[in-house]
Each structure stands twice: as C-alpha cells, then as structure tokens.
PDB file of N, CA and C in Angstrom:
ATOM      1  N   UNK A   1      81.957 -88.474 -25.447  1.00  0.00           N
ATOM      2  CA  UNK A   1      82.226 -87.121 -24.974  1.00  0.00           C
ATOM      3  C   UNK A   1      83.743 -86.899 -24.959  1.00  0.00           C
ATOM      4  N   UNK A   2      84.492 -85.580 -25.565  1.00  0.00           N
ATOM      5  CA  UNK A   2      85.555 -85.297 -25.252  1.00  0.00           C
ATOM      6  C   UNK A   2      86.089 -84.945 -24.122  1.00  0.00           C
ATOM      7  N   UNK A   3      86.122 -85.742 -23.322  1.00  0.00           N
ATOM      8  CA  UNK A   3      86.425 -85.173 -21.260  1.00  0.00           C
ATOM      9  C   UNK A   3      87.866 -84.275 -21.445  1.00  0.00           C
ATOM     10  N   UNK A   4      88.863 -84.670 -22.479  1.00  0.00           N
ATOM     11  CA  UNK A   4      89.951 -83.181 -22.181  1.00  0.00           C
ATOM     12  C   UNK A   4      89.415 -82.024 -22.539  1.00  0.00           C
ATOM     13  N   UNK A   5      88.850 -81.597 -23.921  1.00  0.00           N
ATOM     14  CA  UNK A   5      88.134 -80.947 -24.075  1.00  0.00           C
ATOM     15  C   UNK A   5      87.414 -80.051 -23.652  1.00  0.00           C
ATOM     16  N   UNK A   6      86.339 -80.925 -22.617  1.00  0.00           N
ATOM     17  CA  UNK A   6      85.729 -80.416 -20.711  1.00  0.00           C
ATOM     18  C   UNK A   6      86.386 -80.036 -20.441  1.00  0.00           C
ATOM     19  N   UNK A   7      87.063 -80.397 -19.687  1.00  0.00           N
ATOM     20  CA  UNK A   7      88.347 -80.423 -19.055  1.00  0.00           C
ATOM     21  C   UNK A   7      89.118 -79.363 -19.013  1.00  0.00           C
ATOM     22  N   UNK A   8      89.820 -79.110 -20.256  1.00  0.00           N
ATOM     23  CA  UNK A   8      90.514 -77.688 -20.470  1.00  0.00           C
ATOM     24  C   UNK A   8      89.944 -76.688 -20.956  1.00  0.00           C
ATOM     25  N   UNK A   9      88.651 -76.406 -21.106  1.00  0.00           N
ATOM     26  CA  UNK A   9      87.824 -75.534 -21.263  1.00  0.00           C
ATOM     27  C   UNK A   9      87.726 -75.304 -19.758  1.00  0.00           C
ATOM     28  N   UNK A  10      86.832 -75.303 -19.019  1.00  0.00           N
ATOM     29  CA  UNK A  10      87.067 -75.519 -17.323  1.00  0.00           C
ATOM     30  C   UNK A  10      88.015 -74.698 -17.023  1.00  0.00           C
ATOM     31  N   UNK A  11      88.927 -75.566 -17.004  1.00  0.00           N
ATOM     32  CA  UNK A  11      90.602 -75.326 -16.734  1.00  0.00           C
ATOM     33  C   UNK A  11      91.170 -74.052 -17.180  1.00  0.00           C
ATOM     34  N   UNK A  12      90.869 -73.533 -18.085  1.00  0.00           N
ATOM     35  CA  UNK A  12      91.384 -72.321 -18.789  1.00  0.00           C
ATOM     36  C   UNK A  12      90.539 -71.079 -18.149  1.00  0.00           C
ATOM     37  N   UNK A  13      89.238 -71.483 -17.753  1.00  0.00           N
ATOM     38  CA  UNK A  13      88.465 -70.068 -17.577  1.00  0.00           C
ATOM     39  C   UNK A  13      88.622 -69.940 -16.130  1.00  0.00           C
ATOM     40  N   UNK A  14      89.356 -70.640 -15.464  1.00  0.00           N
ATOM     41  CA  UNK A  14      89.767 -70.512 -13.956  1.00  0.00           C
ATOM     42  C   UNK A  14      89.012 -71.317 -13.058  1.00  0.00           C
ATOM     43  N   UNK A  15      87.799 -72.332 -13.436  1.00  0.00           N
ATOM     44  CA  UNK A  15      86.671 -72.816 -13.028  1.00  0.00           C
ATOM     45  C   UNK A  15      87.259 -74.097 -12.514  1.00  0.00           C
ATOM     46  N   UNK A  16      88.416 -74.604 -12.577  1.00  0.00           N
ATOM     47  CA  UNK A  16      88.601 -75.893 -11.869  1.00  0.00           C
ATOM     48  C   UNK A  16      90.394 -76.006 -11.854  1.00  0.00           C
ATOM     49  N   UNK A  17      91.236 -76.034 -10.577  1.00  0.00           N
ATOM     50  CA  UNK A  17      91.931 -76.491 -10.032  1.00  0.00           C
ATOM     51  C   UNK A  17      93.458 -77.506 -10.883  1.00  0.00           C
ATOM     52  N   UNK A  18      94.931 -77.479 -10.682  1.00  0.00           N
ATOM     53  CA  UNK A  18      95.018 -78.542 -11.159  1.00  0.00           C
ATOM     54  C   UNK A  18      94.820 -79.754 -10.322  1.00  0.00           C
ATOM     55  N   UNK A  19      94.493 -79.810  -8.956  1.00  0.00           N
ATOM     56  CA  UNK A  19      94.061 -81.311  -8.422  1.00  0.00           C
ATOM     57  C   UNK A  19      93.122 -81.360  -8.856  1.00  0.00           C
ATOM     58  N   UNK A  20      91.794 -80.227  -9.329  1.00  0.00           N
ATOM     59  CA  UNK A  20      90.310 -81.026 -10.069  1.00  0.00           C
ATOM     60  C   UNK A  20      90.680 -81.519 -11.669  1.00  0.00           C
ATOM     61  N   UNK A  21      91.780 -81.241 -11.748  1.00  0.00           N
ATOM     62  CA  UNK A  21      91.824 -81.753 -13.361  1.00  0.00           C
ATOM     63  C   UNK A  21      92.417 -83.484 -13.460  1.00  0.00           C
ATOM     64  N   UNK A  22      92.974 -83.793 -11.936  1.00  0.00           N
ATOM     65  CA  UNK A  22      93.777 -84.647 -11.272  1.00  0.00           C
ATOM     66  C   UNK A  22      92.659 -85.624 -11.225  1.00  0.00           C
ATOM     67  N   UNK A  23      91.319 -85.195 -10.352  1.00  0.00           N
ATOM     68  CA  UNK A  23      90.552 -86.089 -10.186  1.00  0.00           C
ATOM     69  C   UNK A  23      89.757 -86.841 -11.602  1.00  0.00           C
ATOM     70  N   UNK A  24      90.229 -86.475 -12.632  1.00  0.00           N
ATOM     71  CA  UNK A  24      89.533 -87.161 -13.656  1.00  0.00           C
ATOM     72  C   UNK A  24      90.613 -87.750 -14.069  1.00  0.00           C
ATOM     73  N   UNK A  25      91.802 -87.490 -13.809  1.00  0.00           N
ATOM     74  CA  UNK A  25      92.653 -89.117 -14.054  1.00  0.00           C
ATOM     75  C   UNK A  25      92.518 -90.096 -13.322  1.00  0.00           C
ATOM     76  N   UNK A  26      92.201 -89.857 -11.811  1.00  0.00           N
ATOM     77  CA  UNK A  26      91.220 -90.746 -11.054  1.00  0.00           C
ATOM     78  C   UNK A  26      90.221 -91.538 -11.635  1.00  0.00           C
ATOM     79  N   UNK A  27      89.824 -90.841 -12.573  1.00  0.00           N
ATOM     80  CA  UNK A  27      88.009 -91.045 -12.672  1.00  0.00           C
ATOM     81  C   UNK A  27      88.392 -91.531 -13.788  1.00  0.00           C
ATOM     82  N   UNK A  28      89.671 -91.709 -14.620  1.00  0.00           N
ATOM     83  CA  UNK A  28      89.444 -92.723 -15.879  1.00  0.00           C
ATOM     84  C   UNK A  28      88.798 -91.920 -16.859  1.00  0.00           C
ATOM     85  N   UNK A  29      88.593 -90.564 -17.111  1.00  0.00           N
ATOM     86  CA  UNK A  29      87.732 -89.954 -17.739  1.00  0.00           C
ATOM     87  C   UNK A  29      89.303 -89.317 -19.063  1.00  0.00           C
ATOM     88  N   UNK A  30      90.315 -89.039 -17.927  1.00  0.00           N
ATOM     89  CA  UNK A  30      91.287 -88.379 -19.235  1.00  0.00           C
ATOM     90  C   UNK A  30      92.978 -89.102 -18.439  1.00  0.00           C
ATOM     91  N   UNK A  31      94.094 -89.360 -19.802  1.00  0.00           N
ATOM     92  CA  UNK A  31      95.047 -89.855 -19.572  1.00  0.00           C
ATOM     93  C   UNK A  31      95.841 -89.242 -18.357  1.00  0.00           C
ATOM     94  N   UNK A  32      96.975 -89.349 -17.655  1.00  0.00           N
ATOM     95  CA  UNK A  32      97.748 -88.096 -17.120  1.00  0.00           C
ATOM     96  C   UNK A  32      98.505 -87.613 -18.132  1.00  0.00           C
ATOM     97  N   UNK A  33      99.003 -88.607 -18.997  1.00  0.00           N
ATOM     98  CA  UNK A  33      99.538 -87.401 -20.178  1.00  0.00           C
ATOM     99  C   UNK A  33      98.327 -86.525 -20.541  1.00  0.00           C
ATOM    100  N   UNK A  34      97.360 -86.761 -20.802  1.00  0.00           N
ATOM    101  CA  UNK A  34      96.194 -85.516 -21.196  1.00  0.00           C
ATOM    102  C   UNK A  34      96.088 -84.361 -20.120  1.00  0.00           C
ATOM    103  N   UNK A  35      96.102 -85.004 -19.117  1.00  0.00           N
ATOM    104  CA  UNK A  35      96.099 -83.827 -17.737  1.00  0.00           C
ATOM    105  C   UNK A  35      97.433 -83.040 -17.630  1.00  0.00           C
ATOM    106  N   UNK A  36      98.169 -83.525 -18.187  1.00  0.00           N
ATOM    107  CA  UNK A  36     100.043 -82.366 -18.105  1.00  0.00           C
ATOM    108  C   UNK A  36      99.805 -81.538 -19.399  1.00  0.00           C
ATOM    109  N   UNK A  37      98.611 -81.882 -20.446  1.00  0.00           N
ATOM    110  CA  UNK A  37      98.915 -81.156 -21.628  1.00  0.00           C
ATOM    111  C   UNK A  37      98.077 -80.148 -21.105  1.00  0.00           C
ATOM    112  N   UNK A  38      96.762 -80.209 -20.310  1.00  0.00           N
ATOM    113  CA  UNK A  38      95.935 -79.630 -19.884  1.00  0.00           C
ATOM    114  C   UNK A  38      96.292 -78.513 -19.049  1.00  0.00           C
ATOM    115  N   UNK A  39      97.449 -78.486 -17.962  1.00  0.00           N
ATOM    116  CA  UNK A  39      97.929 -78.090 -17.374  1.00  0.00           C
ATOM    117  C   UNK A  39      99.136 -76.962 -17.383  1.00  0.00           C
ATOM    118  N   UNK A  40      99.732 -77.883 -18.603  1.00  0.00           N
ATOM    119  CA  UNK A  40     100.823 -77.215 -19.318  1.00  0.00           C
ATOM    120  C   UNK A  40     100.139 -75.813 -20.470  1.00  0.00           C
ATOM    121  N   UNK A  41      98.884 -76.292 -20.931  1.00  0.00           N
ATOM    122  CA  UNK A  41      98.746 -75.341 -22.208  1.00  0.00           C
ATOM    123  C   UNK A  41      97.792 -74.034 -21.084  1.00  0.00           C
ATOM    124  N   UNK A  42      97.591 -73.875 -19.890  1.00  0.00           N
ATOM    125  CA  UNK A  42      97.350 -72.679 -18.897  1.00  0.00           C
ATOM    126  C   UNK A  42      98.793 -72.211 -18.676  1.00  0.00           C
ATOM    127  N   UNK A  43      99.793 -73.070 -18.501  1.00  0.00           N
ATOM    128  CA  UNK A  43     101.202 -71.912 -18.605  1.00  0.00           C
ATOM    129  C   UNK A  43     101.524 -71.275 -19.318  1.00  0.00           C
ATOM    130  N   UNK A  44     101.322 -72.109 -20.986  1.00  0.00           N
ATOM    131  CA  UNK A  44     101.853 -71.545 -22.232  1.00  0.00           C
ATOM    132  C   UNK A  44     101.052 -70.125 -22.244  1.00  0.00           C
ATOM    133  N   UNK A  45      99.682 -70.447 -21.791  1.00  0.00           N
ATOM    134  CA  UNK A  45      98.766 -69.175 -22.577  1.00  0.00           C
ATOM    135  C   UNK A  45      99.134 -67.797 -22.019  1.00  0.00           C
ATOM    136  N   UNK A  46      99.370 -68.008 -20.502  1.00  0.00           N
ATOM    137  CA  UNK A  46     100.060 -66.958 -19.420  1.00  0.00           C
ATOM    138  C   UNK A  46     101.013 -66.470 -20.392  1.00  0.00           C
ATOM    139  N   UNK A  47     102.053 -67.715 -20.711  1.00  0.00           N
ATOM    140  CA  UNK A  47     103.532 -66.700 -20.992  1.00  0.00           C
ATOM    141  C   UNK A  47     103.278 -66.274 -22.252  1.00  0.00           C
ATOM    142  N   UNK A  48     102.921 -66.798 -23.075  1.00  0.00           N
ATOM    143  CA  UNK A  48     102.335 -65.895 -24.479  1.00  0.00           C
ATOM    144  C   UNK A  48     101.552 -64.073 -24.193  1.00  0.00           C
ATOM    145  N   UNK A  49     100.866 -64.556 -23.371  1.00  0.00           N
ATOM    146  CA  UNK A  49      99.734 -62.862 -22.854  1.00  0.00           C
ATOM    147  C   UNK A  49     100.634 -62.379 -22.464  1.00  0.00           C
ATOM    148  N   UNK A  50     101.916 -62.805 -21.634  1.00  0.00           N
ATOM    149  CA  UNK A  50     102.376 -61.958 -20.445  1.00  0.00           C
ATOM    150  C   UNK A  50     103.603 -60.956 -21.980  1.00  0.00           C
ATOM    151  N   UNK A  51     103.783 -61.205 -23.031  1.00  0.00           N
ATOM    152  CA  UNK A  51     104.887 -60.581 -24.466  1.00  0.00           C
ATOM    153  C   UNK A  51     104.159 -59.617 -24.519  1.00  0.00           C
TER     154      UNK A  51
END
C-alpha cells in the first residue's frame, strides 16, 4: 500500500491534521521526510490558489 499517498490524499481534502499525518511516522507507515513533503505540498497548493 502507498501510506503517503493515503496520507496526502486525506491531508489535502482537510480530513486529517498535521499531528494525524505525525502519527504515521509513529506508526512506521511513512518517513518524516515523507510527512514534511506531505505537509509542505498543502502550503504550496494554498499559495499557488491564493495567484
């Protein structure tokens, strides 16, 4: 299974938190570098919409 994938799908539609994206670096499911890209690409998308 692709868990970033999950993950930032989730993540993007407003459905989970960045500490719930936190708990799957806990959980061994995704890197923390995967969780900052995860995190980071909900800022990018903001400042792109916000032009």
């Amino acid at each position: 299974m692709d868990w970033k994938a999950k993950v930032q799908g989730f993540y993007l539609n407003g459905n989970y938190s960045d500490a719930d994206v936190q708990k799957f670096v806990t959980l061994k499911k995704i890197t923390q570098q995967e969780a900052n890209e995860i995190i980071a690409s909900k800022t990018n998308k903001e400042e792109n919409s916000a032009e």
